[in-house]
C-alpha atoms as a PDB file:
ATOM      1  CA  UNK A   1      13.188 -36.564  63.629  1.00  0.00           C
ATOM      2  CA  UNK A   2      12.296 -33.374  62.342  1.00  0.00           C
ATOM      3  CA  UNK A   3      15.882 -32.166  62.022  1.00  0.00           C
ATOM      4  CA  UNK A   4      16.406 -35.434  59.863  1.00  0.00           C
ATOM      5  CA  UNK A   5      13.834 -34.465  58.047  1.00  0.00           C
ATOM      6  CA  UNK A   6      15.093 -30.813  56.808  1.00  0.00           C
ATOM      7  CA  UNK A   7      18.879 -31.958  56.224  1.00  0.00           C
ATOM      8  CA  UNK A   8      17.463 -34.629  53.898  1.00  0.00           C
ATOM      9  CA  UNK A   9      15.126 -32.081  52.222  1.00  0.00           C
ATOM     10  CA  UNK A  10      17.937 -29.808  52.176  1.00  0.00           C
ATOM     11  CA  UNK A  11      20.563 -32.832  50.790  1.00  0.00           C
ATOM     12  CA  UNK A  12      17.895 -33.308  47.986  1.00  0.00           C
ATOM     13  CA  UNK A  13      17.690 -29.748  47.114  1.00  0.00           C
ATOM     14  CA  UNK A  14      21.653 -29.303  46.753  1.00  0.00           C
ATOM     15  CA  UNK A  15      21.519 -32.553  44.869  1.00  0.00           C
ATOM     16  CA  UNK A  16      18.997 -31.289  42.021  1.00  0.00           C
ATOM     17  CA  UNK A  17      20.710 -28.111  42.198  1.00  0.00           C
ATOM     18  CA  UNK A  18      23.767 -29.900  41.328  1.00  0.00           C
ATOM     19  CA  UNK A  19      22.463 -32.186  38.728  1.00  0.00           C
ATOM     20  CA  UNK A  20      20.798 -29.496  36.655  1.00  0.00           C
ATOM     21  CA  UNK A  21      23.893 -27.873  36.620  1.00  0.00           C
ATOM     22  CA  UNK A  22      26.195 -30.909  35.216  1.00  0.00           C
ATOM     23  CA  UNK A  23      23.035 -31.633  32.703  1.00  0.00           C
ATOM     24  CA  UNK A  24      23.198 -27.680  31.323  1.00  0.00           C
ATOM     25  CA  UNK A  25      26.916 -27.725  31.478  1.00  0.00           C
ATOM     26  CA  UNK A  26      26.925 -30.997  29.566  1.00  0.00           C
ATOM     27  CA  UNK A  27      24.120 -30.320  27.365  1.00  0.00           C
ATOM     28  CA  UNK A  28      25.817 -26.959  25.913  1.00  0.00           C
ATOM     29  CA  UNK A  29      28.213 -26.801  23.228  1.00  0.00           C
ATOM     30  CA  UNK A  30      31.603 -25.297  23.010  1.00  0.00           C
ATOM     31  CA  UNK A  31      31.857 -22.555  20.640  1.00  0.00           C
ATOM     32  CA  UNK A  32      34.305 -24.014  18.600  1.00  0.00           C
ATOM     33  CA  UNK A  33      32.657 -27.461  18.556  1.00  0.00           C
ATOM     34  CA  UNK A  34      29.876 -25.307  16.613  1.00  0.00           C
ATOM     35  CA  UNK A  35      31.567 -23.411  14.349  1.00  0.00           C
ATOM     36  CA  UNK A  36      33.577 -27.435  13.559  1.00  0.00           C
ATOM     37  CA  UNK A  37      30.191 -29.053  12.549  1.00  0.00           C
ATOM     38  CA  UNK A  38      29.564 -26.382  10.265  1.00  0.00           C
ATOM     39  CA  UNK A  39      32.868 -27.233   8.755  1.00  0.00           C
ATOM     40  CA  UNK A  40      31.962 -30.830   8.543  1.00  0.00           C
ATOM     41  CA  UNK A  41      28.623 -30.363   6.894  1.00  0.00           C
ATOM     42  CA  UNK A  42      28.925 -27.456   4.945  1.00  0.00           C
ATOM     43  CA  UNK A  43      32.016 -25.966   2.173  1.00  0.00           C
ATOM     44  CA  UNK A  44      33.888 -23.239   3.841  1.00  0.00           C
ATOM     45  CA  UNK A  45      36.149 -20.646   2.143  1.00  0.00           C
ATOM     46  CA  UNK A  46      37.444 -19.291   6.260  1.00  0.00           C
ATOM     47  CA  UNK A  47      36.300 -19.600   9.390  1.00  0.00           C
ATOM     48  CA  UNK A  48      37.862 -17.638  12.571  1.00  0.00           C
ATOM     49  CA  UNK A  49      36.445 -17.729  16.007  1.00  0.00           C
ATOM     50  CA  UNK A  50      38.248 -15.431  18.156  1.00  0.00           C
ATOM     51  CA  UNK A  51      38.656 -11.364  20.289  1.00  0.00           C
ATOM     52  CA  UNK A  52      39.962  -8.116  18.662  1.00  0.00           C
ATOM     53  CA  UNK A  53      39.662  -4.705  19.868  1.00  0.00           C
ATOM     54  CA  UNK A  54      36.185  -4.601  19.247  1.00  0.00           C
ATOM     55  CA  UNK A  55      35.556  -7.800  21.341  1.00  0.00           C
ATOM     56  CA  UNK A  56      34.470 -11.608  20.396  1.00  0.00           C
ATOM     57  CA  UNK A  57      33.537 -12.556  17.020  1.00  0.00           C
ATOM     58  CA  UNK A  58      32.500 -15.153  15.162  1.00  0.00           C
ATOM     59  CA  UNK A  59      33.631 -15.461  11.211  1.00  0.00           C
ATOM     60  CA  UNK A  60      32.244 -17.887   8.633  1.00  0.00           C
ATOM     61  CA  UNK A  61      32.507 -17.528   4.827  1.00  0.00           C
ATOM     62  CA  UNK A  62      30.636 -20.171   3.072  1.00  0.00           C
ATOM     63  CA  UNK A  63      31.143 -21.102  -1.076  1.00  0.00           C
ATOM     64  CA  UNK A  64      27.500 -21.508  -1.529  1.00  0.00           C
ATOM     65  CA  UNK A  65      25.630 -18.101  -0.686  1.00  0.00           C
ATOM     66  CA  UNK A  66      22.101 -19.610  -0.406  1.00  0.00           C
ATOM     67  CA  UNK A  67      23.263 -21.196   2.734  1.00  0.00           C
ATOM     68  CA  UNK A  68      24.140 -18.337   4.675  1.00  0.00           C
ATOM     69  CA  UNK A  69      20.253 -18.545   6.370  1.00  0.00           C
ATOM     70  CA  UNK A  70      20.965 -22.072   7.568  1.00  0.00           C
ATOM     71  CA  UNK A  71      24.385 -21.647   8.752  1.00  0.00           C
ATOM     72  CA  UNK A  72      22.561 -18.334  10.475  1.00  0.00           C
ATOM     73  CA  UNK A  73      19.652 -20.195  11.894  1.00  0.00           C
ATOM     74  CA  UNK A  74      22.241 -23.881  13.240  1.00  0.00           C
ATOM     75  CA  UNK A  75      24.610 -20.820  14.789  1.00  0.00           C
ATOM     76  CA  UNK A  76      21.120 -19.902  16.873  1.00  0.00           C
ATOM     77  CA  UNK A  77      20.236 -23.079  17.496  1.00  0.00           C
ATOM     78  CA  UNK A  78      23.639 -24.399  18.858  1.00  0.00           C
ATOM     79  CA  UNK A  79      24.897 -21.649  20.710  1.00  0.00           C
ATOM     80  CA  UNK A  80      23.630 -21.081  24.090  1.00  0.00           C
ATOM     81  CA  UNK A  81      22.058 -17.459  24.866  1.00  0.00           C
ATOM     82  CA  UNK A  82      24.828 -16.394  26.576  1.00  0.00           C
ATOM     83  CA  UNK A  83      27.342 -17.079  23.396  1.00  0.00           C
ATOM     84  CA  UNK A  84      24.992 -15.247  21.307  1.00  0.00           C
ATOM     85  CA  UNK A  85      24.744 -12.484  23.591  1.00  0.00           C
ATOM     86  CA  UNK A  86      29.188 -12.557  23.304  1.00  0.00           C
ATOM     87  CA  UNK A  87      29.907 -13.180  20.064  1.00  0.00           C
ATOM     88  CA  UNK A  88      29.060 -10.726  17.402  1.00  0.00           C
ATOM     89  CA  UNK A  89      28.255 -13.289  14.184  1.00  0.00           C
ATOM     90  CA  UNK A  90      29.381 -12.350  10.808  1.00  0.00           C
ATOM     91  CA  UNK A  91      28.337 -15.121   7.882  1.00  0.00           C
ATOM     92  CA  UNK A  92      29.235 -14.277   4.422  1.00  0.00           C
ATOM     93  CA  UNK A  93      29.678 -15.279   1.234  1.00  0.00           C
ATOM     94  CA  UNK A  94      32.790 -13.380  -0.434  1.00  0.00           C
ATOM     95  CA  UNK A  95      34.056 -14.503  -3.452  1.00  0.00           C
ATOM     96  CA  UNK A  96      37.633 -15.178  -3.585  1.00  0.00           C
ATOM     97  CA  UNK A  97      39.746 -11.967  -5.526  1.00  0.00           C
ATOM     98  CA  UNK A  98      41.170 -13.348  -8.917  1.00  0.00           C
END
């Protein structure tokens, strides 16, 4: 009986383990899925998520300048620790050359 009892405290263990896992994995968005809804909700002149030399990078220009801090603040909200810890974030506002 006491055996029983360990493998099922054990089973239940592995199981939370498990499910906490599948809810962070789940819960966390893809990089590109990000940098996409700030596409969809915000007027873009480029955009480029990707790795040079230097390493992994993360590239928005927006139209409107004044919106760089809340493009700034949704890429910290959105992007898990460990993407903000990767990427290095540039958001800009460049005008266009005539």
């Amino acid at each position: 009986m006491k055996r029983q009892g360990k493998l099922l405290i054990i089973g239940l263990t592995i199981a939370m383990v498990l499910g906490l896992g599948v809810l962070y994995m789940t819960s966390s968005k893809d990089v590109n899925e990000v940098v996409d809804e700030i596409s969809e909700n915000y007027e873009l002149r480029g955009k480029s998520v990707g790795r040079d030399d230097h390493g992994y990078f993360i590239y928005i220009n927006l139209k409107n300048r004044e919106e760089i801090p809340e493009v700034e603040k949704f890429l910290q909200k959105n992007l898990s620790n460990k993407d903000l810890k990767k990427y290095k974030i540039q958001v800009t506002a460049i005008p266009r050359e005539k």
